[in-house]
C-alpha atoms as a PDB file:
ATOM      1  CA  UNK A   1     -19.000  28.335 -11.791  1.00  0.00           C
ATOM      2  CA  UNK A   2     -15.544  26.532 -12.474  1.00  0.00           C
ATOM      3  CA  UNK A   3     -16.202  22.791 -13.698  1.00  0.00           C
ATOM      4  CA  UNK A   4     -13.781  20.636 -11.870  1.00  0.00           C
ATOM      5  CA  UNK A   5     -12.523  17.101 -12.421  1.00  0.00           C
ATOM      6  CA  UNK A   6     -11.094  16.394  -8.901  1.00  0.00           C
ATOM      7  CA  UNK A   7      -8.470  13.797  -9.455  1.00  0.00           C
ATOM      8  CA  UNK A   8      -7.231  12.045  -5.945  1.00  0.00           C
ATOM      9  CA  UNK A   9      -6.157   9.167  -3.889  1.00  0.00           C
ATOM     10  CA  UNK A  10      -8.275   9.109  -0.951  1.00  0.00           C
ATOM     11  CA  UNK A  11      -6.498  10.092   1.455  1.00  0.00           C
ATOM     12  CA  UNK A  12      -7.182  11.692   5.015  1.00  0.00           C
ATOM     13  CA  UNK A  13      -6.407  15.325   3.183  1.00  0.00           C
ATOM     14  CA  UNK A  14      -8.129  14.350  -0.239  1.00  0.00           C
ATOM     15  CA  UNK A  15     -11.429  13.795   1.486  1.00  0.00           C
ATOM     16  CA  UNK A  16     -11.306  16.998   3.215  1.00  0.00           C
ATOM     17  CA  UNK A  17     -10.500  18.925  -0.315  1.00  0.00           C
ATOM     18  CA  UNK A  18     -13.072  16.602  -1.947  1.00  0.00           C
ATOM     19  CA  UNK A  19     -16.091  17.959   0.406  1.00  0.00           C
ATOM     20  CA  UNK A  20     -14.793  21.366   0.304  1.00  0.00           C
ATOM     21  CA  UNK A  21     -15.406  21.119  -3.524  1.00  0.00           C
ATOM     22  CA  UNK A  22     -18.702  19.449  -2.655  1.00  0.00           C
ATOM     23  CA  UNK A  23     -19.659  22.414  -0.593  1.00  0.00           C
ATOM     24  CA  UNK A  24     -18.141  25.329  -2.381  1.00  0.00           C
ATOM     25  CA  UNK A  25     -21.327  27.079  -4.188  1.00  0.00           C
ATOM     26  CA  UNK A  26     -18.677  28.353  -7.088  1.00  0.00           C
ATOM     27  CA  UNK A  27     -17.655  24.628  -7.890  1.00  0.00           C
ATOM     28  CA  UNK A  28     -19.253  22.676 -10.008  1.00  0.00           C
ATOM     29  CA  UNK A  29     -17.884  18.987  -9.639  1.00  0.00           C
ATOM     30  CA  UNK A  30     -18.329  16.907 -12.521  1.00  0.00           C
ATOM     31  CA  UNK A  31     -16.372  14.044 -11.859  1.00  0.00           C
ATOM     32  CA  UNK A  32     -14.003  11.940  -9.657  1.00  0.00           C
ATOM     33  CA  UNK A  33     -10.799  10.352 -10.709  1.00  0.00           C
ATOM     34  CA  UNK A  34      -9.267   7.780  -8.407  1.00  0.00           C
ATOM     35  CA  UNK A  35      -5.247   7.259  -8.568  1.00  0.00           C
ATOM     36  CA  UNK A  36      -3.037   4.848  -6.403  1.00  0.00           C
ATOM     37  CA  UNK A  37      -1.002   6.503  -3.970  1.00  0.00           C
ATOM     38  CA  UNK A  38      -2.083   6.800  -0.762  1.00  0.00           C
ATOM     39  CA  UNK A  39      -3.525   3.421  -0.944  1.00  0.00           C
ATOM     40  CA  UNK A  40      -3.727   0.749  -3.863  1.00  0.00           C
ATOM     41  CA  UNK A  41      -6.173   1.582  -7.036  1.00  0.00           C
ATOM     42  CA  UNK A  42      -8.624  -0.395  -5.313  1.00  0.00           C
ATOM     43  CA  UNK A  43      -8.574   1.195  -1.652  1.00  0.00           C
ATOM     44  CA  UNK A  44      -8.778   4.145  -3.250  1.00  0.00           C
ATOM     45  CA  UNK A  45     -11.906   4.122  -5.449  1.00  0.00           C
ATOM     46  CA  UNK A  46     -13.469   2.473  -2.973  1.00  0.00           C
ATOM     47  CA  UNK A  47     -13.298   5.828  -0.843  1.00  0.00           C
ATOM     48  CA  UNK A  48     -13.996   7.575  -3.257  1.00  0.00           C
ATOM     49  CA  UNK A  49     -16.942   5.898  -4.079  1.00  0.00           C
ATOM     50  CA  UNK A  50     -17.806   5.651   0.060  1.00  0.00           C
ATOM     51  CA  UNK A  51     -17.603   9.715   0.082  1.00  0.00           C
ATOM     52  CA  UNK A  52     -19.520  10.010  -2.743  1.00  0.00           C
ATOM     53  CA  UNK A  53     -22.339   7.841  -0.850  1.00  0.00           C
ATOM     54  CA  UNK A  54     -21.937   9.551   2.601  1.00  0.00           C
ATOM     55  CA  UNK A  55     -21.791  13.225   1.310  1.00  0.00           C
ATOM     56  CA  UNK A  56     -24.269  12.340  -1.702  1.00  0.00           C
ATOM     57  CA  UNK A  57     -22.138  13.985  -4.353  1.00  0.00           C
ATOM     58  CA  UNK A  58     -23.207  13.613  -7.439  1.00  0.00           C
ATOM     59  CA  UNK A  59     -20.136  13.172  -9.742  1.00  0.00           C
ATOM     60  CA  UNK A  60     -19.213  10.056 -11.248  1.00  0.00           C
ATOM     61  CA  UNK A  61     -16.367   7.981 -10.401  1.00  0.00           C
ATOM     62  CA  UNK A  62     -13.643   7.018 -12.678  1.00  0.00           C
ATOM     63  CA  UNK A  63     -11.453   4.342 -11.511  1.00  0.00           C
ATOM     64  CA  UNK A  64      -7.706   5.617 -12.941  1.00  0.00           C
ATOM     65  CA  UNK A  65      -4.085   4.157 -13.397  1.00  0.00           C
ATOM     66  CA  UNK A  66      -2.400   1.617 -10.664  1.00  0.00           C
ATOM     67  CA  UNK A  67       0.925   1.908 -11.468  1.00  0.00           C
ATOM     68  CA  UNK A  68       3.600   5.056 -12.592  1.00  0.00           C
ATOM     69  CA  UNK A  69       3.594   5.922 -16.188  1.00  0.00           C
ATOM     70  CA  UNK A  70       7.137   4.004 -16.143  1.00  0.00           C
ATOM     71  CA  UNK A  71       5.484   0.124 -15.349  1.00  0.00           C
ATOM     72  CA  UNK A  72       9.212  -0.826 -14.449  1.00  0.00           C
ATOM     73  CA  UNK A  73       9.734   1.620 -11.579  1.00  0.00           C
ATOM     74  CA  UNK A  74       9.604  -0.780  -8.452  1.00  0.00           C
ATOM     75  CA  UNK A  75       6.707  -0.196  -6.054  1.00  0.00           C
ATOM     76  CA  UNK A  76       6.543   1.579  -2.764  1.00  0.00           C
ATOM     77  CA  UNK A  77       4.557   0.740   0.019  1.00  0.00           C
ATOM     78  CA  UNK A  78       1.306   2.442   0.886  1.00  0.00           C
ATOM     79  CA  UNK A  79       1.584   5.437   3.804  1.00  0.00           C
ATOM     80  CA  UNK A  80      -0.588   2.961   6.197  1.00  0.00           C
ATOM     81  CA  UNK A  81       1.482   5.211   8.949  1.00  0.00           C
ATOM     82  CA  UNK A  82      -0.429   8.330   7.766  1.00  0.00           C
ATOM     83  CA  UNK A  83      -3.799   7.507   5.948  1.00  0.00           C
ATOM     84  CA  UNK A  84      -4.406   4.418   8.298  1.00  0.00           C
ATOM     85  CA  UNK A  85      -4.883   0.418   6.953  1.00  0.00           C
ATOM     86  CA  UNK A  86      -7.932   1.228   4.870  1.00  0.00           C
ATOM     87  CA  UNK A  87      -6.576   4.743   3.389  1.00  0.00           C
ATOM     88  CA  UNK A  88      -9.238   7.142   5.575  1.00  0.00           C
ATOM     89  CA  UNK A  89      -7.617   6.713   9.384  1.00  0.00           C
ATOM     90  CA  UNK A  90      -9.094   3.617   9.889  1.00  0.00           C
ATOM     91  CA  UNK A  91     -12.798   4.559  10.469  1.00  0.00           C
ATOM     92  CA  UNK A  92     -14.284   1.099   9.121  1.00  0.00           C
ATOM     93  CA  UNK A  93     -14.993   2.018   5.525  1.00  0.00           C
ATOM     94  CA  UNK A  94     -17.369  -1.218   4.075  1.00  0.00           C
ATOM     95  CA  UNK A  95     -15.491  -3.739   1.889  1.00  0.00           C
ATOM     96  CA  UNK A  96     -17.219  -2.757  -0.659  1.00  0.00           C
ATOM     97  CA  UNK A  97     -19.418  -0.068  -1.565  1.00  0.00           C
ATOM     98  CA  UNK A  98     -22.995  -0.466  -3.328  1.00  0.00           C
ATOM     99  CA  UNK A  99     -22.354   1.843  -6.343  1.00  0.00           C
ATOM    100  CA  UNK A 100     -20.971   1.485  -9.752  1.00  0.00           C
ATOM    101  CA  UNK A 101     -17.434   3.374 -11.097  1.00  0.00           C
ATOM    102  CA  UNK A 102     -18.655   4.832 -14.689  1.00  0.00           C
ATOM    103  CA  UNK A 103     -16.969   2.312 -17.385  1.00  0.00           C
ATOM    104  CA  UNK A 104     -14.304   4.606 -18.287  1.00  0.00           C
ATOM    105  CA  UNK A 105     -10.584   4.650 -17.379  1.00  0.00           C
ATOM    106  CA  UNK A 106      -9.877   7.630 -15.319  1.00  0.00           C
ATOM    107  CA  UNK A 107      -7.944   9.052 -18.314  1.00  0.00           C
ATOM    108  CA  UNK A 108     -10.455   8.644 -20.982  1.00  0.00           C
ATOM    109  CA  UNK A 109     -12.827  10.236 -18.237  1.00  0.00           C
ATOM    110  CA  UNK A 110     -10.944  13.215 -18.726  1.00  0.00           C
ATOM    111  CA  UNK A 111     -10.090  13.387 -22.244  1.00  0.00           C
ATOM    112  CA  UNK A 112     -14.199  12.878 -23.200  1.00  0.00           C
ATOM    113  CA  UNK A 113     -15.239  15.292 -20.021  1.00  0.00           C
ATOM    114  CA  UNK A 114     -12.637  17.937 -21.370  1.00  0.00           C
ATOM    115  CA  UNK A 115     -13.325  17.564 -25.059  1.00  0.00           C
ATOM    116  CA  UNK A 116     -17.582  17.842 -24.270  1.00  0.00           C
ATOM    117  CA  UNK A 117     -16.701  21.227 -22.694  1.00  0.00           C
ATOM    118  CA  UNK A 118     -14.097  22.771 -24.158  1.00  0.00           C
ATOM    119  CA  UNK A 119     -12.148  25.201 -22.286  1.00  0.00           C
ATOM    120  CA  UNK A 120     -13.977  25.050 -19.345  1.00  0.00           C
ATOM    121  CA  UNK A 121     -12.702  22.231 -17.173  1.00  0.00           C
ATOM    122  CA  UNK A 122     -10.203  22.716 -14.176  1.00  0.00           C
ATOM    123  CA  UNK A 123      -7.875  19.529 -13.407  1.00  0.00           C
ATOM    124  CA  UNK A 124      -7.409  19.803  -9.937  1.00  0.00           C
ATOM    125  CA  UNK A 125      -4.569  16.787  -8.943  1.00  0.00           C
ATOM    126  CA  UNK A 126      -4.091  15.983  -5.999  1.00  0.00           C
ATOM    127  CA  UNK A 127      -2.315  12.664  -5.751  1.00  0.00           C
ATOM    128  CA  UNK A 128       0.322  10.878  -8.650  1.00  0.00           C
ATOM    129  CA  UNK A 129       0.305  12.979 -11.802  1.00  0.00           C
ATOM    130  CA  UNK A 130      -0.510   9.502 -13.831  1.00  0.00           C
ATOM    131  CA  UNK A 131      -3.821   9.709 -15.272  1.00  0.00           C
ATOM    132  CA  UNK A 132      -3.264  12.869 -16.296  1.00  0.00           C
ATOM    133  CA  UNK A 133      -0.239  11.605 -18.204  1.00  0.00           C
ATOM    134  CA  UNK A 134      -2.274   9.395 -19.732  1.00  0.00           C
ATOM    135  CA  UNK A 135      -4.256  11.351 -20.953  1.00  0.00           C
ATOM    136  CA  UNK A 136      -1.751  13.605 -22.880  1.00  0.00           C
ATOM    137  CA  UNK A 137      -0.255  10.452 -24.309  1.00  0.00           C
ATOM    138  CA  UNK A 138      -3.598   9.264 -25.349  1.00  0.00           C
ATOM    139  CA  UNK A 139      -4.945  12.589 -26.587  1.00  0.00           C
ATOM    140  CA  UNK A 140      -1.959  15.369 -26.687  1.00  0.00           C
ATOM    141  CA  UNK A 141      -4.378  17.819 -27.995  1.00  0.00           C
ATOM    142  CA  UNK A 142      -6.404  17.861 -24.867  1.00  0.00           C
ATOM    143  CA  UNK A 143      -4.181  20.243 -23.250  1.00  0.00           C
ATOM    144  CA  UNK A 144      -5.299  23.221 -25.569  1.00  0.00           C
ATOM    145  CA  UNK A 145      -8.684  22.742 -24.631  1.00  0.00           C
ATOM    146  CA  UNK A 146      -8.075  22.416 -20.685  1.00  0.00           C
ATOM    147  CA  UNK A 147      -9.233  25.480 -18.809  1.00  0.00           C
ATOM    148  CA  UNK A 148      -6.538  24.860 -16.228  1.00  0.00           C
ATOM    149  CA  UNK A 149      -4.395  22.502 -14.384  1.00  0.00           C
ATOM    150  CA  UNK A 150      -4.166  22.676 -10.113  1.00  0.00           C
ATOM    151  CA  UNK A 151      -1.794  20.203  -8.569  1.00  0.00           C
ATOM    152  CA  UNK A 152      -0.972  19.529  -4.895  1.00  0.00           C
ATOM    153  CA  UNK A 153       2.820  18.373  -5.206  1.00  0.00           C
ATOM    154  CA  UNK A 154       6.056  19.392  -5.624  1.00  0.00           C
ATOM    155  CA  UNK A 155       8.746  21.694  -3.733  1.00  0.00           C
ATOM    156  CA  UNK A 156      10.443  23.869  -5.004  1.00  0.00           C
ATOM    157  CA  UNK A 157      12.443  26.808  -2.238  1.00  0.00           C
ATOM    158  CA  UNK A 158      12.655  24.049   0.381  1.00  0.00           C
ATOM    159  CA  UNK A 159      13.146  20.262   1.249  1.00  0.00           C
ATOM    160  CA  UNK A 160      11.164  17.508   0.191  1.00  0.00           C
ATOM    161  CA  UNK A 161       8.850  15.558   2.782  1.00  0.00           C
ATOM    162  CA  UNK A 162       9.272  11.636   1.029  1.00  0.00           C
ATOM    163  CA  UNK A 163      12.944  12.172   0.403  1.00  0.00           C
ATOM    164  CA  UNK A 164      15.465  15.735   1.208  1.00  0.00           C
ATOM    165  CA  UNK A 165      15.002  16.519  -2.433  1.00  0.00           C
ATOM    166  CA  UNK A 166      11.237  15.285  -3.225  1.00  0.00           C
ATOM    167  CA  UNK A 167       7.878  16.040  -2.147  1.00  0.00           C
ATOM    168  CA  UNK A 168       5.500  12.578  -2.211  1.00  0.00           C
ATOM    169  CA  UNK A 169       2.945  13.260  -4.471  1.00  0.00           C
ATOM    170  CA  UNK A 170       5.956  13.653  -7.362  1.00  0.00           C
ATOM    171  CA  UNK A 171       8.173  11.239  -6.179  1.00  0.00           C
ATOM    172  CA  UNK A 172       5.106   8.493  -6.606  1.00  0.00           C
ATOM    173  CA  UNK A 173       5.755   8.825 -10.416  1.00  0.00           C
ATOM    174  CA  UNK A 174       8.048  11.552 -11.571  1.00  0.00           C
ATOM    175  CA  UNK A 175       8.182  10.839 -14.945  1.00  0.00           C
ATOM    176  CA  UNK A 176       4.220  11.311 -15.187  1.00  0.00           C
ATOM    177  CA  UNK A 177       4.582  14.744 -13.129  1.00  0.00           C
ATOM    178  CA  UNK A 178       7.213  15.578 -16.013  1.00  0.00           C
ATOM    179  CA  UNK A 179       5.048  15.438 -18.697  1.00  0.00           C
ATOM    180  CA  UNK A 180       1.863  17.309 -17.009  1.00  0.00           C
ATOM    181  CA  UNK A 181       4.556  20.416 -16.228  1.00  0.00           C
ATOM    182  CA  UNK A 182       6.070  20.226 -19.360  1.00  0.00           C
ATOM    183  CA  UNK A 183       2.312  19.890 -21.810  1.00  0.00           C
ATOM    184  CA  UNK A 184       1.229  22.907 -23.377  1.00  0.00           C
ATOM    185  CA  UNK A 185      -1.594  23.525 -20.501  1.00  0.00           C
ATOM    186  CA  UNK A 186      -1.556  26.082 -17.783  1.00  0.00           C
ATOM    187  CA  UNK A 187      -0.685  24.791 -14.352  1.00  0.00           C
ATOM    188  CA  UNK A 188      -0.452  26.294 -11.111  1.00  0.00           C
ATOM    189  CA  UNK A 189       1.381  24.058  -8.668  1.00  0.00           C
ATOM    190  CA  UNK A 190       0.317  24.676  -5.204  1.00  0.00           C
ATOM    191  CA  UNK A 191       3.357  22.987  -3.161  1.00  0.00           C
ATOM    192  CA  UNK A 192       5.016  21.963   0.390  1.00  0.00           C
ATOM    193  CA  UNK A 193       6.110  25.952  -0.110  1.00  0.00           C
ATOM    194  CA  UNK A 194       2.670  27.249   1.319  1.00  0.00           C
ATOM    195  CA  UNK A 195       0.456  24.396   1.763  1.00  0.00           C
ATOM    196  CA  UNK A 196       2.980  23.605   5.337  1.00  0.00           C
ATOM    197  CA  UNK A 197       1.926  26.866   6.221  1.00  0.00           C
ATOM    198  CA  UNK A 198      -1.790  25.950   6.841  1.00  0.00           C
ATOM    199  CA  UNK A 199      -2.633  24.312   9.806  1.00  0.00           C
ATOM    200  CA  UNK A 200      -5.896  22.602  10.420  1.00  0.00           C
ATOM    201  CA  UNK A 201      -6.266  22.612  14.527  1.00  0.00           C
ATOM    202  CA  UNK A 202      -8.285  20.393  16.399  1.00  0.00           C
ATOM    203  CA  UNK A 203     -10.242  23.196  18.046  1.00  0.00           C
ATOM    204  CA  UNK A 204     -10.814  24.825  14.464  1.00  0.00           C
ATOM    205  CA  UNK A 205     -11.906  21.082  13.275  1.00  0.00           C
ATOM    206  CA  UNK A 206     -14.141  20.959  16.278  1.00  0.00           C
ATOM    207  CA  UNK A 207     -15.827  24.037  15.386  1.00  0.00           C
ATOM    208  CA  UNK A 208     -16.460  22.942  11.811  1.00  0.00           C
ATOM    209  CA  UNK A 209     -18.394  20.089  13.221  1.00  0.00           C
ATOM    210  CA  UNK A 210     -20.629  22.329  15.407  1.00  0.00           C
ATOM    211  CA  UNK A 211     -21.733  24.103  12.364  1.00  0.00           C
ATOM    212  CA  UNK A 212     -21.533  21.481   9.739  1.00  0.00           C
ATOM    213  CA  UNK A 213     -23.390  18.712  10.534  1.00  0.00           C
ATOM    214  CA  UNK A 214     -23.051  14.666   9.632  1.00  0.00           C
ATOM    215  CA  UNK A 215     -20.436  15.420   6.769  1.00  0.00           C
ATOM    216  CA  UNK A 216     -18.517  17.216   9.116  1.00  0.00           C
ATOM    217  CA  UNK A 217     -18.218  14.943  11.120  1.00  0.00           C
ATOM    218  CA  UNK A 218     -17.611  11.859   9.039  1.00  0.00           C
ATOM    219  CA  UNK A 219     -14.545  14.348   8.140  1.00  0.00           C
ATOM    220  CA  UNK A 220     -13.490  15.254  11.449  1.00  0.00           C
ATOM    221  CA  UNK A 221     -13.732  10.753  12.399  1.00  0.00           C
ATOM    222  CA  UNK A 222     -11.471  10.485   9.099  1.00  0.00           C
ATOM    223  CA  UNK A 223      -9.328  12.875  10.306  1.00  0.00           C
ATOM    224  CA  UNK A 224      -7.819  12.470  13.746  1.00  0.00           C
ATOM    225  CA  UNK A 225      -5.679   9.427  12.700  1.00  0.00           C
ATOM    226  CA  UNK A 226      -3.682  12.114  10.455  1.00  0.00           C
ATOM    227  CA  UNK A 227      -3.629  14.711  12.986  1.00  0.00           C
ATOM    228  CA  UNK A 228      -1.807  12.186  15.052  1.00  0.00           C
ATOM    229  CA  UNK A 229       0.513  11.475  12.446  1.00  0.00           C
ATOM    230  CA  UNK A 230       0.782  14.739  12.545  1.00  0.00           C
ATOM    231  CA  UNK A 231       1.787  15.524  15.970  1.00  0.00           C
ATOM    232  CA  UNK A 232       5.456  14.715  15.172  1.00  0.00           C
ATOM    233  CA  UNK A 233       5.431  18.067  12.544  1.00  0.00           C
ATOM    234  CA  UNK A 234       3.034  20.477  14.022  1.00  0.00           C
ATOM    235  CA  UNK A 235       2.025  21.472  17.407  1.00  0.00           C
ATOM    236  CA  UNK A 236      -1.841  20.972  16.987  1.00  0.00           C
ATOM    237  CA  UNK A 237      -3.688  19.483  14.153  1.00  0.00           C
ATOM    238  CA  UNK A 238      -2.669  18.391  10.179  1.00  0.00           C
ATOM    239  CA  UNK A 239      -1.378  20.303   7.533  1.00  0.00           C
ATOM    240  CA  UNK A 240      -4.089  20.671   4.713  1.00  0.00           C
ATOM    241  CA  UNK A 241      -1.919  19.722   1.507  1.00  0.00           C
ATOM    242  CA  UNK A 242      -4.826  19.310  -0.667  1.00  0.00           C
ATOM    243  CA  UNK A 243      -7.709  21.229   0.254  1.00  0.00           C
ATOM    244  CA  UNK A 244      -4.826  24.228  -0.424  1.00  0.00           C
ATOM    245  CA  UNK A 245      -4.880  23.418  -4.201  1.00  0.00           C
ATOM    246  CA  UNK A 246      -8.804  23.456  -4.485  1.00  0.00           C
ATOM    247  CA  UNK A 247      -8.922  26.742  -2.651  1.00  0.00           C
ATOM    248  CA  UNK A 248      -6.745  28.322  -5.181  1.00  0.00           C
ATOM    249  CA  UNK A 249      -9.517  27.457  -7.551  1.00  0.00           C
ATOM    250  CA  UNK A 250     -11.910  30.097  -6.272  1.00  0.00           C
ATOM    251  CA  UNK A 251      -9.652  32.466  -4.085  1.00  0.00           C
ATOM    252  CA  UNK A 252      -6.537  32.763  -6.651  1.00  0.00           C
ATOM    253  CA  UNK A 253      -5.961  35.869  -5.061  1.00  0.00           C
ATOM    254  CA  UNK A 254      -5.070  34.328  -1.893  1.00  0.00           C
ATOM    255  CA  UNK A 255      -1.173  33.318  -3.234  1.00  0.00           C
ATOM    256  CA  UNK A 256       1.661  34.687  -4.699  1.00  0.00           C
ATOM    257  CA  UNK A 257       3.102  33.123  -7.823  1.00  0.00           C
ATOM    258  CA  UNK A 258       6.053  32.777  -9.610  1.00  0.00           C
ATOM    259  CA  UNK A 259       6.345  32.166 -13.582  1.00  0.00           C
ATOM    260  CA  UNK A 260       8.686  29.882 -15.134  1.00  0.00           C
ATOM    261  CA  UNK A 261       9.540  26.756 -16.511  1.00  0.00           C
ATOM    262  CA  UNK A 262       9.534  23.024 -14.778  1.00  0.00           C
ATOM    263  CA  UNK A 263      11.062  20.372 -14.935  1.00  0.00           C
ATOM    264  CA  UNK A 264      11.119  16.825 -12.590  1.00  0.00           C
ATOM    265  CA  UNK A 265      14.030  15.114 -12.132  1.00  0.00           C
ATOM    266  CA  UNK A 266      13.607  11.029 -13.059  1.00  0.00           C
ATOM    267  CA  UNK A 267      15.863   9.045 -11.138  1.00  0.00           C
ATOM    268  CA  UNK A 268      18.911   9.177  -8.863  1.00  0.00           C
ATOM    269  CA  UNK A 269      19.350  10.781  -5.166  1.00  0.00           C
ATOM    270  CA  UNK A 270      17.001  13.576  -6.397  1.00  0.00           C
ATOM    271  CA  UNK A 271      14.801  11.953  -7.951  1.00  0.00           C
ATOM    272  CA  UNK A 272      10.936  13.716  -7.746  1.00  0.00           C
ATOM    273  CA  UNK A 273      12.901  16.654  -7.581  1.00  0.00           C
ATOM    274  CA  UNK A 274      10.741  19.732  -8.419  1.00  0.00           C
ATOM    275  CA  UNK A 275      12.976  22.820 -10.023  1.00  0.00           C
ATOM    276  CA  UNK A 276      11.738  25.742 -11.881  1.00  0.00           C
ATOM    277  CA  UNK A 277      13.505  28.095 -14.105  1.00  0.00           C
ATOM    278  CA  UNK A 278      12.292  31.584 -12.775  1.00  0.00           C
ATOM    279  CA  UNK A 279      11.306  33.773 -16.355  1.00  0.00           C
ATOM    280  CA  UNK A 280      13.089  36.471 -14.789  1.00  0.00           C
ATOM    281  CA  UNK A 281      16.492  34.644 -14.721  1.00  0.00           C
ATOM    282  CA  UNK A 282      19.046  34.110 -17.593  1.00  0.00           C
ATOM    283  CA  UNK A 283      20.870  30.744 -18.061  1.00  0.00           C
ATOM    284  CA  UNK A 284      22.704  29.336 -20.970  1.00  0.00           C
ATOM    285  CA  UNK A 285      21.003  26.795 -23.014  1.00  0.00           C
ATOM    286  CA  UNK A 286      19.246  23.819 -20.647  1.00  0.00           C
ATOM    287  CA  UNK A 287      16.743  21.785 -20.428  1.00  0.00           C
ATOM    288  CA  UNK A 288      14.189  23.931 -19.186  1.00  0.00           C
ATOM    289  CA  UNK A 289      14.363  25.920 -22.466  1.00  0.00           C
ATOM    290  CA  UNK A 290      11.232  25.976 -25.229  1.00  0.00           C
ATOM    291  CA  UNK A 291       8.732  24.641 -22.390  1.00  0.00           C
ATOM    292  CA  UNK A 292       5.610  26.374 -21.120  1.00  0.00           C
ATOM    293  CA  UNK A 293       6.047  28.767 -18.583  1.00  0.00           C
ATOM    294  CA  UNK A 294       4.073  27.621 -15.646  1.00  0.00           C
ATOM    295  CA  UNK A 295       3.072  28.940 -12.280  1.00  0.00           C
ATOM    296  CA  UNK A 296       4.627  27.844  -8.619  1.00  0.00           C
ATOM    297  CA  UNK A 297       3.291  29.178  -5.595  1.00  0.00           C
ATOM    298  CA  UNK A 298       5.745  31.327  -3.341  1.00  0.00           C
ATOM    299  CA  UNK A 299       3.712  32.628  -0.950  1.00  0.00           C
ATOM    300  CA  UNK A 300      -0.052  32.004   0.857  1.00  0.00           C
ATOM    301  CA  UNK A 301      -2.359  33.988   3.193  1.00  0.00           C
ATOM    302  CA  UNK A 302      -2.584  30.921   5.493  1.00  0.00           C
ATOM    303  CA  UNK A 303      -5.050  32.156   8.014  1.00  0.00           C
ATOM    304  CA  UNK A 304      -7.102  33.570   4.297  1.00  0.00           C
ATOM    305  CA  UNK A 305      -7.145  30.124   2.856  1.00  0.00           C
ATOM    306  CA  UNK A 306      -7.966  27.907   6.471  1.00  0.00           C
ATOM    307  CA  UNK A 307     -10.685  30.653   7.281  1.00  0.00           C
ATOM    308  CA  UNK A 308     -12.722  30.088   3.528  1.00  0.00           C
ATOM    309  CA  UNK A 309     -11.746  26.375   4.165  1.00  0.00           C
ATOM    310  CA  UNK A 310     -13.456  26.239   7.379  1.00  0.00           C
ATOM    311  CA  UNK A 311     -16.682  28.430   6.494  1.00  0.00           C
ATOM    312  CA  UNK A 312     -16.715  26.238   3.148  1.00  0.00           C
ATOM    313  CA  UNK A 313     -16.709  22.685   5.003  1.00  0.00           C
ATOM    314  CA  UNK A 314     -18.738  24.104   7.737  1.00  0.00           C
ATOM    315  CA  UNK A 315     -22.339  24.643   5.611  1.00  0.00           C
ATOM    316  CA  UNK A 316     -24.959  22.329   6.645  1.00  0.00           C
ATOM    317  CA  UNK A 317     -25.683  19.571   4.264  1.00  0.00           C
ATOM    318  CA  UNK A 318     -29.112  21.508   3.192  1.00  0.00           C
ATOM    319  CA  UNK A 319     -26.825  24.909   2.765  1.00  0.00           C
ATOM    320  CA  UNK A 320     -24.292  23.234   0.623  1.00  0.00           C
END
């Protein structure tokens, strides 16, 4: 069983990845950490909190950061183009939602959920890198004790999707993303490299629903505002950014990797700008030098990853 804190800004793609962990019998999901992003702080814990009630998950919720680890960087506005008015495509989530966040910050959540099981928690991040941040800065020693560390962002052998140079998720708050690939942790970043490569179709979505009951198709109702987003990118469906990184938890084999150091770029044109120095390159001294070798990933087995995805969300609510 890999113990998961699932740490998101809900999100059309998040809730998909978020009952795909729900459902996955090899996941055990101990907690929810909400980051702005997608939506404000508050938009999205209150998802997070509404999925947790509709798909009757059990982990706690841990409202996290609402700004970038920087407090002066200016704000951007929300994706309401992409994730809809009220974050999940505009399905008429309540106001509010009858069920209490636990009283931690998101990134206490994690340092006191990490340090009562020691070296067997996954961070899987999937929005803004910023409660993760703050929890190095907090408590730099966590990252010894931190099984491992998935993220959905970056891009790395190909253009951004927020800006030419930056991929969204890293642009939101670079300098955060900075110091999570930089801490003395292993992390496997899961970026636009492969997850564009994975295409959810309608008919495929369909099919889930036949199988998979109410959850299903609360998911597929979330999701058709994003597949029409989508249309404009892909020929049929939405690209499954997330849901790729939590798959890599239990089907590693199911990617390529490369090893090498990271570094984000803070500020100017390039600013979110994801670059790795391959360990089987030679440079002069840089900046990329005396950090922890991490793990990017090159290459995916696409139809792999969307066929465990779809079998995975598909399991009956009594099956999952």
């Amino acid at each position: 069983m890999h113990k998961v804190i699932f740490d998101t800004d809900p999100g059309v793609d998040d809730a998909m990845a978020l009952l795909f962990l729900h459902n996955h019998p090899l996941i055990d999901l101990i907690g929810i950490t909400s980051v702005f992003g997608n939506a404000s702080i508050e938009t999205t814990t209150r998802n997070a909190l509404y999925l947790k009630q509709q798909w009757n998950i059990a982990a706690p919720v841990a409202m996290g950061a609402d700004e970038t680890l920087d407090p002066s960087r200016p704000h951007v506005d929300w994706p309401k183009g992409i994730h809809g008015d009220d974050g999940l495509g505009n399905i008429g989530v309540p106001e509010t939602i009858d069920l209490a966040c636990d009283p931690r910050p998101a990134h206490r959540f994690i340092i006191e959920t990490v340090r009562a099981h020691p070296g067997e928690v996954t961070l899987v991040a999937v929005g803004r890198m910023t409660n993760l941040a703050l929890a190095l800065r907090d408590d730099p020693d966590i990252a010894v004790l931190v099984k491992d560390v998935v993220i959905m962002g970056g891009a790395f052998d190909m253009r951004g999707n927020i800006t030419p140079a930056a991929e969204a998720n890293i642009h939101g708050d670079p300098e955060a993303a900075d110091a999570v690939m930089t801490a003395p942790w292993p992390v496997v970043v899961v970026g636009l490299d492969v997850t564009e490569q994975t295409v959810m179709t309608r008919s495929r979505l369909a099919d889930i629903v036949v199988q998979g009951g109410s959850p299903a198709k609360l998911l597929s109702d979330i999701s058709q505002f994003y597949i029409d987003f989508y249309e404009q990118h892909v020929e049929d469906g939405m690209v499954v950014h997330d849901s790729c990184a939590c798959v890599y938890v239990v089907a590693p084999e199911l990617f390529t990797l490369r090893s090498g150091s990271i570094r984000v770029v803070c500020g100017g044109i390039a600013d979110g700008q994801t670059i790795q120095k391959a360990d089987d390159h030679l440079f002069p001294p840089n900046a990329w030098d005396n950090l922890p070798s991490q793990n990017v990933c090159v290459g995916i087995d696409a139809e792999g990853v969307l066929d465990l995805l779809s079998k995975t969300l598909a399991l009956a609510p009594s099956a999952a």
